[in-house]
C-alpha atoms as a PDB file:
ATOM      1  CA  UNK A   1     -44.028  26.757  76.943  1.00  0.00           C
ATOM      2  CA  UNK A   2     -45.506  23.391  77.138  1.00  0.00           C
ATOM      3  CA  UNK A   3     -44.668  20.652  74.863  1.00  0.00           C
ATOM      4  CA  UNK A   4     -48.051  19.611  74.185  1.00  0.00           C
ATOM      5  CA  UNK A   5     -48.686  23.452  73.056  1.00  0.00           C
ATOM      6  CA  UNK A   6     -48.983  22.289  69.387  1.00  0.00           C
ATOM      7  CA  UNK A   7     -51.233  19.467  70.306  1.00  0.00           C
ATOM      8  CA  UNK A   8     -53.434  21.701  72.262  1.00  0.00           C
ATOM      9  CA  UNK A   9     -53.754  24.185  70.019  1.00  0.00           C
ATOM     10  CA  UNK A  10     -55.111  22.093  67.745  1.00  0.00           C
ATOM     11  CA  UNK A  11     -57.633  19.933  69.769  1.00  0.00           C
ATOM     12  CA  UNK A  12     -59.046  23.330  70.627  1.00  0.00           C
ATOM     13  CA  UNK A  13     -58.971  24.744  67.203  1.00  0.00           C
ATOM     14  CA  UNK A  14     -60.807  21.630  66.218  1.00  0.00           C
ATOM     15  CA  UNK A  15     -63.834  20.888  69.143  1.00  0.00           C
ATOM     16  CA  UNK A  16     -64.516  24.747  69.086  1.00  0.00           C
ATOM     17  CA  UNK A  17     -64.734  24.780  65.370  1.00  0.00           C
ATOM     18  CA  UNK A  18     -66.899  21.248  65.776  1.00  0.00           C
ATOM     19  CA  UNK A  19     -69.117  23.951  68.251  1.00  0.00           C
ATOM     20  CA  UNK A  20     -69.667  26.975  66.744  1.00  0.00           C
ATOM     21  CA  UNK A  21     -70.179  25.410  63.030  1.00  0.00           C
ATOM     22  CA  UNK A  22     -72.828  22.873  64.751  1.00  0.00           C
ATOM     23  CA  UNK A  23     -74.979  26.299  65.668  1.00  0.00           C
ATOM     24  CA  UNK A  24     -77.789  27.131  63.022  1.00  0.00           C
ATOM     25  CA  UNK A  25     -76.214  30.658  62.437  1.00  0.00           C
ATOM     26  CA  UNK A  26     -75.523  31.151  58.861  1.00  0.00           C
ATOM     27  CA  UNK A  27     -73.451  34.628  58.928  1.00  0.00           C
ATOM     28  CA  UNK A  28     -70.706  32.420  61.152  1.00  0.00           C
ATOM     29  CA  UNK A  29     -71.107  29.419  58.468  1.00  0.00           C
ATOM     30  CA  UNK A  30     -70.398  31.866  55.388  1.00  0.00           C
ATOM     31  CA  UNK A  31     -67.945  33.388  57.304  1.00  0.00           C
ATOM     32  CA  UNK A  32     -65.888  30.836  58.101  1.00  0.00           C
ATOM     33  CA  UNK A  33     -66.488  29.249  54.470  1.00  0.00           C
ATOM     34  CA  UNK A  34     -64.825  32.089  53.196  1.00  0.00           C
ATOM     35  CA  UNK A  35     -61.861  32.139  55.302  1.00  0.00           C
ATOM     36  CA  UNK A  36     -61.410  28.752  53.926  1.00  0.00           C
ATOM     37  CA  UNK A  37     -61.889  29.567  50.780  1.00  0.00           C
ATOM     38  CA  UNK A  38     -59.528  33.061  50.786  1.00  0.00           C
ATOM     39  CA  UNK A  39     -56.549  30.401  51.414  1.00  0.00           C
ATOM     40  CA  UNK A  40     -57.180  28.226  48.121  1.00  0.00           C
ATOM     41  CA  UNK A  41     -55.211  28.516  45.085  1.00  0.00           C
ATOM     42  CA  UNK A  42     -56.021  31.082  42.831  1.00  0.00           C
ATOM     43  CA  UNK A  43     -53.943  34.236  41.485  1.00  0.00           C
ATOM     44  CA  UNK A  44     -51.682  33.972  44.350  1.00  0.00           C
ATOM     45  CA  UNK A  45     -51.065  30.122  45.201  1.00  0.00           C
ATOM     46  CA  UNK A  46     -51.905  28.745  48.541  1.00  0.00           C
ATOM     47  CA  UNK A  47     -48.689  29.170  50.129  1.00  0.00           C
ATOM     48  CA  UNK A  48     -48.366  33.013  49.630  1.00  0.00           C
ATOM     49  CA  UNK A  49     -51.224  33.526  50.950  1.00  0.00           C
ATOM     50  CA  UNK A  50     -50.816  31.452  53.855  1.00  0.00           C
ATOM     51  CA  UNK A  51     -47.447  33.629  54.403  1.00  0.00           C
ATOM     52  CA  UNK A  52     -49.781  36.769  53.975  1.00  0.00           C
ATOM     53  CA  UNK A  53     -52.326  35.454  56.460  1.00  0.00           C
ATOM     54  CA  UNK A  54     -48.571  35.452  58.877  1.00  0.00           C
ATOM     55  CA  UNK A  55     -47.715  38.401  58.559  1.00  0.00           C
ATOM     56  CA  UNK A  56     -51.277  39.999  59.001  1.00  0.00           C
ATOM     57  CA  UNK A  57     -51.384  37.833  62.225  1.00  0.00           C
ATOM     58  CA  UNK A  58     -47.836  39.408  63.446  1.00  0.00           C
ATOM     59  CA  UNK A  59     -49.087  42.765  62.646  1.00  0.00           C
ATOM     60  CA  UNK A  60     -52.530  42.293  64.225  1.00  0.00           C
ATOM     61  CA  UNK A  61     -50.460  40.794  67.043  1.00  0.00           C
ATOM     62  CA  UNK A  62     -53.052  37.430  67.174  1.00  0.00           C
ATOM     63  CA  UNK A  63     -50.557  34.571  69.038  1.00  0.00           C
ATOM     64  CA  UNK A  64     -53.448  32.030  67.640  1.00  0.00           C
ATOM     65  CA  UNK A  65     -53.546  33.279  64.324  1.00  0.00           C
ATOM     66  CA  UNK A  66     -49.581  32.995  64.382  1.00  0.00           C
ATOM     67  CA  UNK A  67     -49.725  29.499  65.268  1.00  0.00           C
ATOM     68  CA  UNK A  68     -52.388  28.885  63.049  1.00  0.00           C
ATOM     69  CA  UNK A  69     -50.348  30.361  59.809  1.00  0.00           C
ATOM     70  CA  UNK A  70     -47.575  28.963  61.199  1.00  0.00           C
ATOM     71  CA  UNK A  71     -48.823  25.283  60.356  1.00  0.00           C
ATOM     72  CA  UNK A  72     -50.714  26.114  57.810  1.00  0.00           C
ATOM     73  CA  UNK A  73     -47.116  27.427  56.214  1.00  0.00           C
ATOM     74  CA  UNK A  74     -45.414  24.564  57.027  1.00  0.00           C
ATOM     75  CA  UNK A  75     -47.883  22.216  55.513  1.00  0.00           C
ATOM     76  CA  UNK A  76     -47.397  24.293  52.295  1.00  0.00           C
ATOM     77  CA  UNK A  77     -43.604  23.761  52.405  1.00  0.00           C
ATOM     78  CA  UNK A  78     -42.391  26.763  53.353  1.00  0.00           C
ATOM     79  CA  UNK A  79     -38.962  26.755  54.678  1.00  0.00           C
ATOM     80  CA  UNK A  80     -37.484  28.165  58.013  1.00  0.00           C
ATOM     81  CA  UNK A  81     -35.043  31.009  55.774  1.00  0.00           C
ATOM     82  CA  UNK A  82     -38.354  31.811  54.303  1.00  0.00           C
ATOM     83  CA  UNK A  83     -40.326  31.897  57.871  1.00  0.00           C
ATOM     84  CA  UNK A  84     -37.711  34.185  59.058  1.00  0.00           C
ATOM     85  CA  UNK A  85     -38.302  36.919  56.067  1.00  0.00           C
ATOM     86  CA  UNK A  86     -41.913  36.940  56.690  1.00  0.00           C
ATOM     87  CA  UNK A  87     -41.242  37.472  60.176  1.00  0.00           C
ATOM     88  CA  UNK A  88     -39.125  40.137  59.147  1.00  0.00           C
ATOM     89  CA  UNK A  89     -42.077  42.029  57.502  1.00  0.00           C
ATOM     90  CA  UNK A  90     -44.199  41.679  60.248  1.00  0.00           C
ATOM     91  CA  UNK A  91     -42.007  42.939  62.457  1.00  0.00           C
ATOM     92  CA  UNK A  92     -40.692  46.226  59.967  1.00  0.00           C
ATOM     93  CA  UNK A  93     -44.828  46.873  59.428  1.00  0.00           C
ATOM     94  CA  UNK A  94     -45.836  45.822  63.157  1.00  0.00           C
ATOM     95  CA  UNK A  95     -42.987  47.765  65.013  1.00  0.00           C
ATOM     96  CA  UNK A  96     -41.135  46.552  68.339  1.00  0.00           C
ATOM     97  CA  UNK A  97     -44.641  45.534  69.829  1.00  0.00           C
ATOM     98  CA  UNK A  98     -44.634  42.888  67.652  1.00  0.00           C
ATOM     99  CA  UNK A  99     -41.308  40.823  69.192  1.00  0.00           C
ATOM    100  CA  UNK A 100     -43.710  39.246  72.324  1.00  0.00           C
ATOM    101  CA  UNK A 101     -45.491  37.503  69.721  1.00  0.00           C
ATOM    102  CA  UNK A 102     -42.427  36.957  67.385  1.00  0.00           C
ATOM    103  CA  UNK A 103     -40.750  35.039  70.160  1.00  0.00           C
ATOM    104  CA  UNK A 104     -43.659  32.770  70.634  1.00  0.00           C
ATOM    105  CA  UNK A 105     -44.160  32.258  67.288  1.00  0.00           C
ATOM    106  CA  UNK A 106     -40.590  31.092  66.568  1.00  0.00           C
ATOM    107  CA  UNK A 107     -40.898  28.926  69.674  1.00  0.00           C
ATOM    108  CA  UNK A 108     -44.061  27.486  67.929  1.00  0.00           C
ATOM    109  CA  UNK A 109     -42.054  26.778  65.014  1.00  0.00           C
ATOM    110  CA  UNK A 110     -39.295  24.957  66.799  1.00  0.00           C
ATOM    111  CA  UNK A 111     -41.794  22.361  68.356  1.00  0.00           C
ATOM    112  CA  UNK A 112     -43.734  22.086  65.041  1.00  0.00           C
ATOM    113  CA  UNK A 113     -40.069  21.363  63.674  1.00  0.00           C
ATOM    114  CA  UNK A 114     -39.206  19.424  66.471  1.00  0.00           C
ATOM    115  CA  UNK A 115     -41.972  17.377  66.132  1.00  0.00           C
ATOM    116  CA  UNK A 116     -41.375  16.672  62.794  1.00  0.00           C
ATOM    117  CA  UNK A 117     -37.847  15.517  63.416  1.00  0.00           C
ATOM    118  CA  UNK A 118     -39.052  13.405  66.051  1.00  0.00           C
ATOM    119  CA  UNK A 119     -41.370  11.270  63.895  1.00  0.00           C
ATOM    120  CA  UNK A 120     -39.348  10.726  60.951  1.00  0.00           C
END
């Protein structure tokens, strides 16, 4: 997988985002308002639900809602033993169909991790 994969993903994320929100459609505006909002603190703090949002994403088998929790988790601190046991629950609720996307989410990890190293 490409290097720039992280990169990508994110320009993407970011100009289609840029897109949709600039249409005049307020379901898809509330919508993705409250997907932002679902991930603040609250009861549950940020980072467990970010971890949740993972493991839904393994489960639902969605490689760019992987990524996507996958950074989001990182930015919230959470550490590569704990990565693995969330991947670990995905996997036990998900089943063996789930591993495709395991193994490119762990290989998104390692260049988000990577990265990081690289730029310290």
């Amino acid at each position: 997988m490409s290097g720039d994969r992280i990169n990508e993903f994110g320009e993407f994320r970011r100009r289609m985002n840029e897109r949709i929100l600039s249409q005049d459609n307020q379901v898809v505006r509330r919508f993705f308002a409250l997907d932002t909002q679902t991930y603040k603190d609250g009861a549950l703090p940020g980072k467990t639900k970010e971890m949740l949002g993972l493991v839904a994403s393994l489960v639902l088998r969605c490689d760019d809602c992987i990524s996507y929790h996958i950074a989001e988790c990182r930015n919230a601190g959470v550490t590569r033993d704990e990565f693995f046991e969330i991947f670990s629950v995905g996997l036990v609720v998900g089943g063996s169909i789930v591993i495709p996307h395991l193994r490119r989410g762990v290989d998104f990890l390692d260049q988000l991790e990577a990265g990081e190293s690289s730029s310290a």
